[in-house]
PDB file of N, CA and C in Angstrom:
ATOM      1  N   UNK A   1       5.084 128.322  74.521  1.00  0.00           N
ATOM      2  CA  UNK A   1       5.847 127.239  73.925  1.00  0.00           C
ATOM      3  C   UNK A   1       7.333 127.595  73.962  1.00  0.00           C
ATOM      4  N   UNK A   2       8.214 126.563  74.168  1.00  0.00           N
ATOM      5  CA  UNK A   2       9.729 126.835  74.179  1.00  0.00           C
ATOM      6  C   UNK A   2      10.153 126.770  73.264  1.00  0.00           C
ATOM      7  N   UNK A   3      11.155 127.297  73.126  1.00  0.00           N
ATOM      8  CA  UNK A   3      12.383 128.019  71.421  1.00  0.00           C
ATOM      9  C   UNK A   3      12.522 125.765  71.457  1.00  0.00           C
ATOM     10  N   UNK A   4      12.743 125.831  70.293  1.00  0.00           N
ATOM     11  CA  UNK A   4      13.070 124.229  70.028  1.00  0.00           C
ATOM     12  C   UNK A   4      14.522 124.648  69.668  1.00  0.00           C
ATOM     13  N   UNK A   5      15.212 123.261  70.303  1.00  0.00           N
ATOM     14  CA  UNK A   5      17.026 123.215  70.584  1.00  0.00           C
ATOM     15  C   UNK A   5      17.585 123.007  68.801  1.00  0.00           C
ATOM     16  N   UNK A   6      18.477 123.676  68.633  1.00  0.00           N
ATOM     17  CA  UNK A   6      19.360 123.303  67.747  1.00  0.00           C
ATOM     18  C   UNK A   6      19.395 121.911  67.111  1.00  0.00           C
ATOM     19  N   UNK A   7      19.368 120.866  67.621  1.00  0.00           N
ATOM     20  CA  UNK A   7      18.447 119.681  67.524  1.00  0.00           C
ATOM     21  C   UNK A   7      17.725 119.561  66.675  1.00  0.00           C
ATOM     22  N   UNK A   8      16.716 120.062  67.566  1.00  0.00           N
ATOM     23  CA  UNK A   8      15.116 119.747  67.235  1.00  0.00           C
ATOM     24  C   UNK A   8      14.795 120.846  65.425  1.00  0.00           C
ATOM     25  N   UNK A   9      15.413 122.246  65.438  1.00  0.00           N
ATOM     26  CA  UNK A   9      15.761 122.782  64.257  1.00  0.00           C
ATOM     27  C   UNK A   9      16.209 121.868  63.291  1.00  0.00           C
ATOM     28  N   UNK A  10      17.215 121.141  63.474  1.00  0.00           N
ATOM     29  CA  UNK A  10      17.928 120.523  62.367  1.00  0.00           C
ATOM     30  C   UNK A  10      16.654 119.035  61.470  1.00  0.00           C
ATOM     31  N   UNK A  11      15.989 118.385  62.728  1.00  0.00           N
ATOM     32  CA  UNK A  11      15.070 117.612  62.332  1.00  0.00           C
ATOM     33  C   UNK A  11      14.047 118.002  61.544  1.00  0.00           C
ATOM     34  N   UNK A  12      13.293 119.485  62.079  1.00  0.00           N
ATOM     35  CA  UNK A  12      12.586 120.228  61.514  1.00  0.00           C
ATOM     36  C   UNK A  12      12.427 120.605  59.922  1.00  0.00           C
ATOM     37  N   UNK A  13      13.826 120.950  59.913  1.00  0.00           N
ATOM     38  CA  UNK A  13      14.144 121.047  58.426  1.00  0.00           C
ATOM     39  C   UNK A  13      14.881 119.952  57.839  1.00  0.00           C
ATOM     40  N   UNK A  14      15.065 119.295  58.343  1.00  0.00           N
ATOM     41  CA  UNK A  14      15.212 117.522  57.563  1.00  0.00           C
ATOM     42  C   UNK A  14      13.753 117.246  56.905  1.00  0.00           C
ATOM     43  N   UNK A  15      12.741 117.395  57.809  1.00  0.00           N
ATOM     44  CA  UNK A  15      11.680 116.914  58.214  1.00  0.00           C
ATOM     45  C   UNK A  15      10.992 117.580  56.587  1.00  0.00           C
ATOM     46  N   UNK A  16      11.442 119.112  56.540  1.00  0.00           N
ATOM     47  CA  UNK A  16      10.767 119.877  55.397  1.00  0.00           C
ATOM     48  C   UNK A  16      10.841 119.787  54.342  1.00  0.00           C
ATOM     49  N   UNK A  17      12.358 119.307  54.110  1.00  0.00           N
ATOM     50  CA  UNK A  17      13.419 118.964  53.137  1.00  0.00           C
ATOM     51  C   UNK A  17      12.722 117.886  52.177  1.00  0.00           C
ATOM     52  N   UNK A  18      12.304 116.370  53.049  1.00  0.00           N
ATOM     53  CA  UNK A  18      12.362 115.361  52.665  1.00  0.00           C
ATOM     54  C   UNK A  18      10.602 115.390  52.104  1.00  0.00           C
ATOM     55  N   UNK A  19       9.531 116.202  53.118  1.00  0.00           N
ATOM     56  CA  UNK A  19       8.690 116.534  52.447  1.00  0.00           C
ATOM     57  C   UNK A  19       8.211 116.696  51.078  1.00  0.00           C
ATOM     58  N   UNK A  20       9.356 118.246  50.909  1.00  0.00           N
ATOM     59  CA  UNK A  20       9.135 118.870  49.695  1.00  0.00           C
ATOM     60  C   UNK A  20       9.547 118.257  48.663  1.00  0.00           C
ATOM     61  N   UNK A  21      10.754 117.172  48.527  1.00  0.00           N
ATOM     62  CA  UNK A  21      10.958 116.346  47.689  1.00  0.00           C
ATOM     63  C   UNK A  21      10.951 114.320  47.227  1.00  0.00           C
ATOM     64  N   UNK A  22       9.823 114.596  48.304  1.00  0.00           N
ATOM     65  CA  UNK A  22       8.780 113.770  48.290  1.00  0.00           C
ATOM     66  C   UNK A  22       7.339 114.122  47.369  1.00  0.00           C
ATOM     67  N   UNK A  23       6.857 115.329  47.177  1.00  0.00           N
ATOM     68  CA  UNK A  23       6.249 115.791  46.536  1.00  0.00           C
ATOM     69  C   UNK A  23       6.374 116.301  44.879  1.00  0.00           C
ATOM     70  N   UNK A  24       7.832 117.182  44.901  1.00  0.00           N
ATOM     71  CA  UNK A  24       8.289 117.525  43.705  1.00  0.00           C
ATOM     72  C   UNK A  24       9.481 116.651  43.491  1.00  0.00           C
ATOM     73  N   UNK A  25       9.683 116.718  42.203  1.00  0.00           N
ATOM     74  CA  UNK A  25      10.913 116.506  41.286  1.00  0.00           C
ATOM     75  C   UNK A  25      12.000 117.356  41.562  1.00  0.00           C
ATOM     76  N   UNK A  26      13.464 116.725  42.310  1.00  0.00           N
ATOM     77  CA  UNK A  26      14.494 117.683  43.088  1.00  0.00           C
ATOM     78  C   UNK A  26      15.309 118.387  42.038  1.00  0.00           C
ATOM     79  N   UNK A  27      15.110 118.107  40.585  1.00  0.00           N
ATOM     80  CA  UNK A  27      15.506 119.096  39.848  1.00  0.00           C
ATOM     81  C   UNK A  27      14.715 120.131  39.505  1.00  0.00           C
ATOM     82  N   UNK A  28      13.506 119.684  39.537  1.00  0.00           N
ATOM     83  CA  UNK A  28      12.647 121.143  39.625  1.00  0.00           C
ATOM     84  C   UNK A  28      12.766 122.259  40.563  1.00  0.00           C
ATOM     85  N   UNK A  29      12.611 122.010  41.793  1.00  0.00           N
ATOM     86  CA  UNK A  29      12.910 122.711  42.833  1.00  0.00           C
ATOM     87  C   UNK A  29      14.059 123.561  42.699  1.00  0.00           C
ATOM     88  N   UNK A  30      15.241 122.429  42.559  1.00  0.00           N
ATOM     89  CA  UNK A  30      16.319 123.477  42.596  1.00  0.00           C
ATOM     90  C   UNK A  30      16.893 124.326  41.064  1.00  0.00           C
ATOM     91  N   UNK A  31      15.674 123.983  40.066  1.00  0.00           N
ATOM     92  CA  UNK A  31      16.333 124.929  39.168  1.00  0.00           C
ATOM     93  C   UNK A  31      16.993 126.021  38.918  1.00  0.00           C
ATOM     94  N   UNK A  32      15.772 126.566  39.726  1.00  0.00           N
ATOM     95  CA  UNK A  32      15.897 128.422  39.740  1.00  0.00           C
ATOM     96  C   UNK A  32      17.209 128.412  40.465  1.00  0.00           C
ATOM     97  N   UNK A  33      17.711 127.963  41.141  1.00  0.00           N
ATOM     98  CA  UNK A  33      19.117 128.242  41.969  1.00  0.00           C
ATOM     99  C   UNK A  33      20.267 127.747  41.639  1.00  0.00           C
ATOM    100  N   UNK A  34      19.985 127.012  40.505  1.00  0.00           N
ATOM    101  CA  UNK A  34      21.246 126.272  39.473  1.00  0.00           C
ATOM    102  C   UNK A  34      21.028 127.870  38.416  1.00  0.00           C
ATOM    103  N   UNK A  35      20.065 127.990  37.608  1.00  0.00           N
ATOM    104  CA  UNK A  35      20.111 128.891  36.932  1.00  0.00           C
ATOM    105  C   UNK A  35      20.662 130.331  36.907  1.00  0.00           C
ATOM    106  N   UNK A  36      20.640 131.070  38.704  1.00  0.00           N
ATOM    107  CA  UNK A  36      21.004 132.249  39.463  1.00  0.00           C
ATOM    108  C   UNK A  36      22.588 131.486  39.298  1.00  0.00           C
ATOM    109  N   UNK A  37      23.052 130.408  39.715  1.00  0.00           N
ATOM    110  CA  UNK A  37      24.509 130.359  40.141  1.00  0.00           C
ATOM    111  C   UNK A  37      25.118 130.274  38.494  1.00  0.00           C
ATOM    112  N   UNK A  38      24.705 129.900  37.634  1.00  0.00           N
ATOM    113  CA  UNK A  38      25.412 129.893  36.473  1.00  0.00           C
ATOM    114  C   UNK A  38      25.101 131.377  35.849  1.00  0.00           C
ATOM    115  N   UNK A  39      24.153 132.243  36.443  1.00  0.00           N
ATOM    116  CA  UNK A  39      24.575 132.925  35.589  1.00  0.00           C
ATOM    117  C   UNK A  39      25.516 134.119  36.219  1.00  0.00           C
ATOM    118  N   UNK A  40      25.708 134.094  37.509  1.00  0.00           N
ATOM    119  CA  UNK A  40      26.857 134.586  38.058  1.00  0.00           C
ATOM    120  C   UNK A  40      28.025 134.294  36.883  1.00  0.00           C
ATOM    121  N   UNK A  41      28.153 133.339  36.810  1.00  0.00           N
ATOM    122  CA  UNK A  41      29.349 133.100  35.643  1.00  0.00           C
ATOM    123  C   UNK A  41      29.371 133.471  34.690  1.00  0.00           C
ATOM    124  N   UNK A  42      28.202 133.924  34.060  1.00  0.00           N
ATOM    125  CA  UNK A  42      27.682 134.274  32.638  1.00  0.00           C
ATOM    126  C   UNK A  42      28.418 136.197  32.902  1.00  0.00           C
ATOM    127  N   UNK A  43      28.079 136.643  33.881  1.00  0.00           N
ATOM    128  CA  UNK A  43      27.727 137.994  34.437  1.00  0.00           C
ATOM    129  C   UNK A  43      29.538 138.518  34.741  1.00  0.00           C
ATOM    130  N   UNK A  44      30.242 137.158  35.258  1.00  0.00           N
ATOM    131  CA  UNK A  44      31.749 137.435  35.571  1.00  0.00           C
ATOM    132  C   UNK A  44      32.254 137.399  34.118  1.00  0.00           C
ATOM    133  N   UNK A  45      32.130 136.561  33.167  1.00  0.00           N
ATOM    134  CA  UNK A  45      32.868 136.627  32.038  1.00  0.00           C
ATOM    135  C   UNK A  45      32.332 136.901  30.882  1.00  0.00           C
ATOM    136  N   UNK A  46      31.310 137.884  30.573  1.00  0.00           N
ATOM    137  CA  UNK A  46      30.649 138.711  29.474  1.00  0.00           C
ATOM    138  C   UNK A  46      29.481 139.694  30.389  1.00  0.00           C
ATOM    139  N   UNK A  47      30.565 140.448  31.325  1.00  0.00           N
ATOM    140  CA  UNK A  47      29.546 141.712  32.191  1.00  0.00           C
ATOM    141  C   UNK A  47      28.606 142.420  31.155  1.00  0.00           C
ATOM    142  N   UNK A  48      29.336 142.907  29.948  1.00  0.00           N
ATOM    143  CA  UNK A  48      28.877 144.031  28.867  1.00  0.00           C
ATOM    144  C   UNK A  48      27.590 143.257  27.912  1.00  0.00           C
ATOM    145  N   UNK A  49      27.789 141.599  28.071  1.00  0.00           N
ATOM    146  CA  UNK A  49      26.960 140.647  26.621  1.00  0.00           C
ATOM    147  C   UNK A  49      27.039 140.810  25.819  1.00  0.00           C
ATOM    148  N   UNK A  50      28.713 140.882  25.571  1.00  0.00           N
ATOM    149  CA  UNK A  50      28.852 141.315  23.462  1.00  0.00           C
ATOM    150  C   UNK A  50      29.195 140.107  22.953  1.00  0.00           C
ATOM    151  N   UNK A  51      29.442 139.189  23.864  1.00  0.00           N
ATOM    152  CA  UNK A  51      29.506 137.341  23.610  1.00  0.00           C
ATOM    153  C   UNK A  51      28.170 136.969  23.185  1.00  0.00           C
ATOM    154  N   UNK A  52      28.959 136.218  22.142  1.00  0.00           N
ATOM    155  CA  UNK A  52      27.628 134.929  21.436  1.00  0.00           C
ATOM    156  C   UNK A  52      27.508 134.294  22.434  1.00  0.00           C
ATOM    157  N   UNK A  53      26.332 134.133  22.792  1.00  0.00           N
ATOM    158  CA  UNK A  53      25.549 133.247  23.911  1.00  0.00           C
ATOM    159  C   UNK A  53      26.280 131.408  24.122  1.00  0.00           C
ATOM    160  N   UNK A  54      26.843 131.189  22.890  1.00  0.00           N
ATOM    161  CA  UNK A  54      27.111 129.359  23.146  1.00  0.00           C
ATOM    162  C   UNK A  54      28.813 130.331  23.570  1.00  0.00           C
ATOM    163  N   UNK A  55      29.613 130.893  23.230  1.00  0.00           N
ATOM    164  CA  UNK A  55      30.258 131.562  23.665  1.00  0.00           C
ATOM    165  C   UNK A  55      30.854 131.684  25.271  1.00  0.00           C
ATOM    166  N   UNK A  56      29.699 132.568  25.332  1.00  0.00           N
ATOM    167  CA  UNK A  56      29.400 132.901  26.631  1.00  0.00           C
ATOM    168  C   UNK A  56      29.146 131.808  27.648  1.00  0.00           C
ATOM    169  N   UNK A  57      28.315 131.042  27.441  1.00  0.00           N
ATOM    170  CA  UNK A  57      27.828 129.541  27.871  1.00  0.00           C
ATOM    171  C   UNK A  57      29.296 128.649  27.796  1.00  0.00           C
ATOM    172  N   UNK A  58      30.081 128.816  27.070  1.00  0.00           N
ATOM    173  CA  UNK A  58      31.427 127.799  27.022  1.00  0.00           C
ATOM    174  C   UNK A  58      32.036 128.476  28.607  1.00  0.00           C
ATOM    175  N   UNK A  59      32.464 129.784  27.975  1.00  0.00           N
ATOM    176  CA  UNK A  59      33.403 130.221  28.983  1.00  0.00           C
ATOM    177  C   UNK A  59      32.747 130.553  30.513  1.00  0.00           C
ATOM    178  N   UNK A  60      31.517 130.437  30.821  1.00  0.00           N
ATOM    179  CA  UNK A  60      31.006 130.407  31.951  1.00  0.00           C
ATOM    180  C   UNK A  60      30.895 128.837  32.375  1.00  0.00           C
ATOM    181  N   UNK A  61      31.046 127.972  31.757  1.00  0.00           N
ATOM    182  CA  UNK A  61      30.956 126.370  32.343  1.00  0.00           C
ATOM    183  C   UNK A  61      32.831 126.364  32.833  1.00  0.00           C
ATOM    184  N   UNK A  62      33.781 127.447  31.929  1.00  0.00           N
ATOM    185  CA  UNK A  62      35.441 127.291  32.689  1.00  0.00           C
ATOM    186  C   UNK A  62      35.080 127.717  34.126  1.00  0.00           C
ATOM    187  N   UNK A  63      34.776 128.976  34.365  1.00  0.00           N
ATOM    188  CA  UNK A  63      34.956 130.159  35.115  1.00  0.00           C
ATOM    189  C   UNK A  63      34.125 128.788  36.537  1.00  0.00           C
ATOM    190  N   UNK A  64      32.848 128.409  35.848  1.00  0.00           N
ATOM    191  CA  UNK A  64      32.345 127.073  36.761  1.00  0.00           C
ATOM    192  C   UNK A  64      33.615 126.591  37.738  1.00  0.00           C
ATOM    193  N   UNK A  65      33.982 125.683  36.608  1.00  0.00           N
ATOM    194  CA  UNK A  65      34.716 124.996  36.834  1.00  0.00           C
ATOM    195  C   UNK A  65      36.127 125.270  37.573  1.00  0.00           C
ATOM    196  N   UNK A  66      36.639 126.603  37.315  1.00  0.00           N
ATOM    197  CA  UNK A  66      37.505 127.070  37.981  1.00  0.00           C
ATOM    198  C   UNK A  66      37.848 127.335  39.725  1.00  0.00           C
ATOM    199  N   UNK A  67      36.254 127.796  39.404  1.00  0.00           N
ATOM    200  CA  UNK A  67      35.733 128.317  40.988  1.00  0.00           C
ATOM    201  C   UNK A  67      35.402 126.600  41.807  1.00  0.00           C
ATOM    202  N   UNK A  68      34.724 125.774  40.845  1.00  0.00           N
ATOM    203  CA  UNK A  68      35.294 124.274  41.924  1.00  0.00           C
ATOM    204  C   UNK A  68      36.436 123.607  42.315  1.00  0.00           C
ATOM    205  N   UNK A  69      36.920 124.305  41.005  1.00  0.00           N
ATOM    206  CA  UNK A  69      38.577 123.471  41.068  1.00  0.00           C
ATOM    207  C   UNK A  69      39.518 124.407  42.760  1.00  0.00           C
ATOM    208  N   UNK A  70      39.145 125.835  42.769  1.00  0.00           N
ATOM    209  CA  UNK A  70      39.710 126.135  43.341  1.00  0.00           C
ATOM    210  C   UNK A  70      38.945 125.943  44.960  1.00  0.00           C
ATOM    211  N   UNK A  71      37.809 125.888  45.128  1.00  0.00           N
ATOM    212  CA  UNK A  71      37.235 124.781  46.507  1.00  0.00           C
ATOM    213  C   UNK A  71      38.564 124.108  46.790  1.00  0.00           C
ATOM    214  N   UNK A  72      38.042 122.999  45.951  1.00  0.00           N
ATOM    215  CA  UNK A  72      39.208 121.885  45.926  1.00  0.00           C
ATOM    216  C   UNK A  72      40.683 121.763  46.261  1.00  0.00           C
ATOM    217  N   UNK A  73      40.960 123.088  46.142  1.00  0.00           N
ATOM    218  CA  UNK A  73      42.086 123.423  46.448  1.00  0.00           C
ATOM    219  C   UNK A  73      42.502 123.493  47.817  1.00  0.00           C
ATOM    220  N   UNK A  74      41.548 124.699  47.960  1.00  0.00           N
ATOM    221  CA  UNK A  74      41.538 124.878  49.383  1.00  0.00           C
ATOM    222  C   UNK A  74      41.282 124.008  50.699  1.00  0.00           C
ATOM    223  N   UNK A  75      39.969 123.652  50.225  1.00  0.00           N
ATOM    224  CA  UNK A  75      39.981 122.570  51.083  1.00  0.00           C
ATOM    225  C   UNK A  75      41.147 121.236  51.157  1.00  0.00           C
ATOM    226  N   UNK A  76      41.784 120.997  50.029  1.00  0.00           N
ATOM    227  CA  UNK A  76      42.949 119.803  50.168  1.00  0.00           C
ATOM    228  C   UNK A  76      44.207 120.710  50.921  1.00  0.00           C
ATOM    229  N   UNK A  77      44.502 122.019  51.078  1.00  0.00           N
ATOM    230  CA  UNK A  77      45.130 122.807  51.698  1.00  0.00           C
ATOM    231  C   UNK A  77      45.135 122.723  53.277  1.00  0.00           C
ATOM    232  N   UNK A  78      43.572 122.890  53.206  1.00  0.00           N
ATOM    233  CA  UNK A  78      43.167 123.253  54.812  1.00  0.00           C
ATOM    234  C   UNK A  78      43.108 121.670  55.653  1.00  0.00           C
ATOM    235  N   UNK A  79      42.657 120.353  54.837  1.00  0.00           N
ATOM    236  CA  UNK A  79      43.245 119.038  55.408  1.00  0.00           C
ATOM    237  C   UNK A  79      44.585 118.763  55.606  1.00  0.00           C
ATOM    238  N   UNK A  80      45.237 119.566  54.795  1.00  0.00           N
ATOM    239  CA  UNK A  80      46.540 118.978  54.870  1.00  0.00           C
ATOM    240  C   UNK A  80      47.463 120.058  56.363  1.00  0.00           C
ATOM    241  N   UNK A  81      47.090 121.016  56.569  1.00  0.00           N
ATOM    242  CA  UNK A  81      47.342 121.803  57.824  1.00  0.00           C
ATOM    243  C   UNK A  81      46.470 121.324  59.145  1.00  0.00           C
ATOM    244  N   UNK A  82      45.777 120.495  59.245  1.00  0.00           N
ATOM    245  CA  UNK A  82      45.026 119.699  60.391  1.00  0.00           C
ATOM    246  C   UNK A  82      43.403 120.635  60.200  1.00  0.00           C
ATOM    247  N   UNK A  83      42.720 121.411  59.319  1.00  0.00           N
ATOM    248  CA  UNK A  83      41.846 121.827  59.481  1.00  0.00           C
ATOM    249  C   UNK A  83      41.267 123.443  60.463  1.00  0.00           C
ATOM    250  N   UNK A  84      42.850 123.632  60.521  1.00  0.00           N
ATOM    251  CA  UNK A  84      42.896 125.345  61.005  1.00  0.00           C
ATOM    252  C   UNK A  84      42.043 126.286  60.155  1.00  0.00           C
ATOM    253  N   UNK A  85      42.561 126.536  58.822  1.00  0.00           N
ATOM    254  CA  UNK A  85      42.027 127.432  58.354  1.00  0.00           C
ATOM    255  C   UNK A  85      41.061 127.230  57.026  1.00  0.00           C
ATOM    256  N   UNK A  86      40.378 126.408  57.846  1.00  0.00           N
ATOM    257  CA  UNK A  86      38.653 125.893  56.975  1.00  0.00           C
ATOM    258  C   UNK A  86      38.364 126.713  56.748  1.00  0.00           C
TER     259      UNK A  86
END
């Protein structure tokens, strides 16, 4: 059988995608990986956990938010230079 084209990959996993959340609830699925990315934030701004947890939970929804705000940045940076340094 032949390697399937770059293409045919991308359909593949369209194909898996739409499956799996055809079956489950797409917040279920992606919990566990909302949960890992917030607590990166939890982990950047109370490494030691001597923060009260709603605390901790405040200032990890900034640190969130910081890290989108600064996407945002960049990317309105990198449109505004014609898309060089995406």
């Amino acid at each position: 059988m032949r390697p399937l084209s770059p293409s045919e990959l991308s359909l593949r996993g369209r194909l898996g995608a739409h499956r799996l959340h055809a079956s489950y609830d797409s917040k279920t699925v992606s919990q566990p990986a909302r949960d890992a990315f917030m607590a990166r934030f939890e982990r950047e701004v109370d490494p030691e956990l001597t923060l009260d947890p709603k605390e901790r939970a405040r200032r990890a929804m900034h640190a969130r938010k910081a890290y989108f705000t600064r996407l945002a940045l960049k990317s309105a940076q990198a449109r505004r230079k014609g898309g060089d340094d995406a």
